[in-house]
Protein backbone atom coordinates (compact mmCIF):
# COMPACT_ATOMS: atom_id res chain seq x y z
CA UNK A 1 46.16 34.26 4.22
CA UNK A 2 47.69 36.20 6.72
CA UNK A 3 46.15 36.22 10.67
CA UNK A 4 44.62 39.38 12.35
CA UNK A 5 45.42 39.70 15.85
CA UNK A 6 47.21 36.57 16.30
CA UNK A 7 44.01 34.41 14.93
CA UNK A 8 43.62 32.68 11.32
CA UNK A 9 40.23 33.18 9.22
CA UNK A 10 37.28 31.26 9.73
CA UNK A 11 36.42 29.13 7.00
CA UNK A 12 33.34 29.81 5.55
CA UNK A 13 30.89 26.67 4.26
CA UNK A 14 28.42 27.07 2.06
CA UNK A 15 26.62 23.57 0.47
CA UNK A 16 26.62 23.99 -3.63
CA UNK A 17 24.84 21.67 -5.75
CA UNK A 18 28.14 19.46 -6.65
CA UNK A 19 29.47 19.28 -3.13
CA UNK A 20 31.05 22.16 -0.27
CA UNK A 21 32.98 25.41 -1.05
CA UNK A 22 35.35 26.45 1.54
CA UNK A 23 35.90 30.25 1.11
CA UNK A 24 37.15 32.71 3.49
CA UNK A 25 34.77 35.21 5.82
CA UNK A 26 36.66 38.17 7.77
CA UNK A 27 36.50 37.43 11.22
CA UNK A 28 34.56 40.59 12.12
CA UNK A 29 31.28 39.40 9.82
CA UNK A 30 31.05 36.37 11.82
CA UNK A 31 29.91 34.91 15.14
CA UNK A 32 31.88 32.24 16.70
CA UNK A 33 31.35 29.33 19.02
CA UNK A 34 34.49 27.15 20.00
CA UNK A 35 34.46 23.20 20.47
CA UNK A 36 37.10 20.85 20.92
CA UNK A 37 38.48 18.62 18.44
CA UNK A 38 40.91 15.86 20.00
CA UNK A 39 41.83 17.96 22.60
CA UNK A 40 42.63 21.38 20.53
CA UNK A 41 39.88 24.03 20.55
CA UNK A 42 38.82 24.63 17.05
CA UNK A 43 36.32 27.36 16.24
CA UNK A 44 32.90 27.17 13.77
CA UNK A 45 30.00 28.69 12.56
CA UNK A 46 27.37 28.32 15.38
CA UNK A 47 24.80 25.73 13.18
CA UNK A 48 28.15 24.27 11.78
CA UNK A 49 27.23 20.74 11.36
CA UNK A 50 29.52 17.57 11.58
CA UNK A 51 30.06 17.30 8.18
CA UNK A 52 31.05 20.88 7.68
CA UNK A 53 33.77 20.76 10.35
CA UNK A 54 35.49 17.16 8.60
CA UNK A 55 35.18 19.52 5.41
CA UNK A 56 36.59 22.45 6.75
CA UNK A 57 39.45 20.30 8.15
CA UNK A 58 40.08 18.91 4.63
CA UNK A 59 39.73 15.16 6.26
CA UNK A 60 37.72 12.68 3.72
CA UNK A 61 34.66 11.89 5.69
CA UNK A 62 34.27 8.23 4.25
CA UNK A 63 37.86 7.83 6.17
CA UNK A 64 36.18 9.23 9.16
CA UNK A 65 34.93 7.96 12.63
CA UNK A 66 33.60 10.55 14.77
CA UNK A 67 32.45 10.31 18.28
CA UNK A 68 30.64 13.28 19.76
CA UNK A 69 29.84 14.17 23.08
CA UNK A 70 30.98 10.71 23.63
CA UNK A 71 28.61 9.19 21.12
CA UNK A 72 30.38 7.16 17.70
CA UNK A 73 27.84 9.15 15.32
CA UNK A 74 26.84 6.94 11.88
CA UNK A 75 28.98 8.63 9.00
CA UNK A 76 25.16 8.69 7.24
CA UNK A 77 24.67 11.46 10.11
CA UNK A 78 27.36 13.25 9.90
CA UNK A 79 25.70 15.95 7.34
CA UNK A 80 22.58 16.08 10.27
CA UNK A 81 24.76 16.08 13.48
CA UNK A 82 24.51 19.85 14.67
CA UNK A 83 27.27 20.95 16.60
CA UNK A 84 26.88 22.50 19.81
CA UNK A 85 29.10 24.67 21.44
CA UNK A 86 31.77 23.48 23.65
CA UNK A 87 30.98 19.64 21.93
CA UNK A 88 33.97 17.80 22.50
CA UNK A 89 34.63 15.49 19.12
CA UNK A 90 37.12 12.89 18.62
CA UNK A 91 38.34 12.37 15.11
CA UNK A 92 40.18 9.37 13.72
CA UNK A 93 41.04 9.02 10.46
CA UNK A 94 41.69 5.27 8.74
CA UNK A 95 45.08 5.18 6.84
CA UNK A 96 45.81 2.87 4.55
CA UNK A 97 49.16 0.72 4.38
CA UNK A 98 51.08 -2.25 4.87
């Protein structure tokens, strides 16, 4: 997808019965709010929740610790954590290897 003004589409997320649909949502039908995720400003749906965000960012949540506000939140929150705007999230993802 190409940018408009120098900014990418938001990613749309909508919950379906067998798991999340990412679909893209022109950037003039939306509302914003911006928080920071390891240091880079990311922007969401104001309501986006935790979950939503490690979705949108194609990262595999069971690989996924996440400390918000500078709180580790349980991965069994993750689909209840609300983010706020201006949160600041750390994201680290396990790799596996030898």
């Amino acid at each position: 997808m190409g940018s408009v003004q120098g900014k990418q589409p938001y990613i749309g997320i909508s919950e379906t019965s067998g798991g999340v649909d990412l679909e893209p949502i022109p950037w003039y039908n939306i509302k914003i709010m911006v928080v920071t995720v390891n240091g880079r400003q990311q922007e969401c749906a104001p309501g986006c929740t935790l979950a939503q965000l490690i979705a949108a960012l194609r990262l595999e949540s069971a690989a996924v610790v996440a400390e918000v506000a500078g709180r580790i939140v349980p991965p069994a929150d993750y689909a209840e954590t609300i983010l706020r705007e201006h949160d600041h999230l750390e994201l680290v993802r396990f790799v596996g290897g030898g």
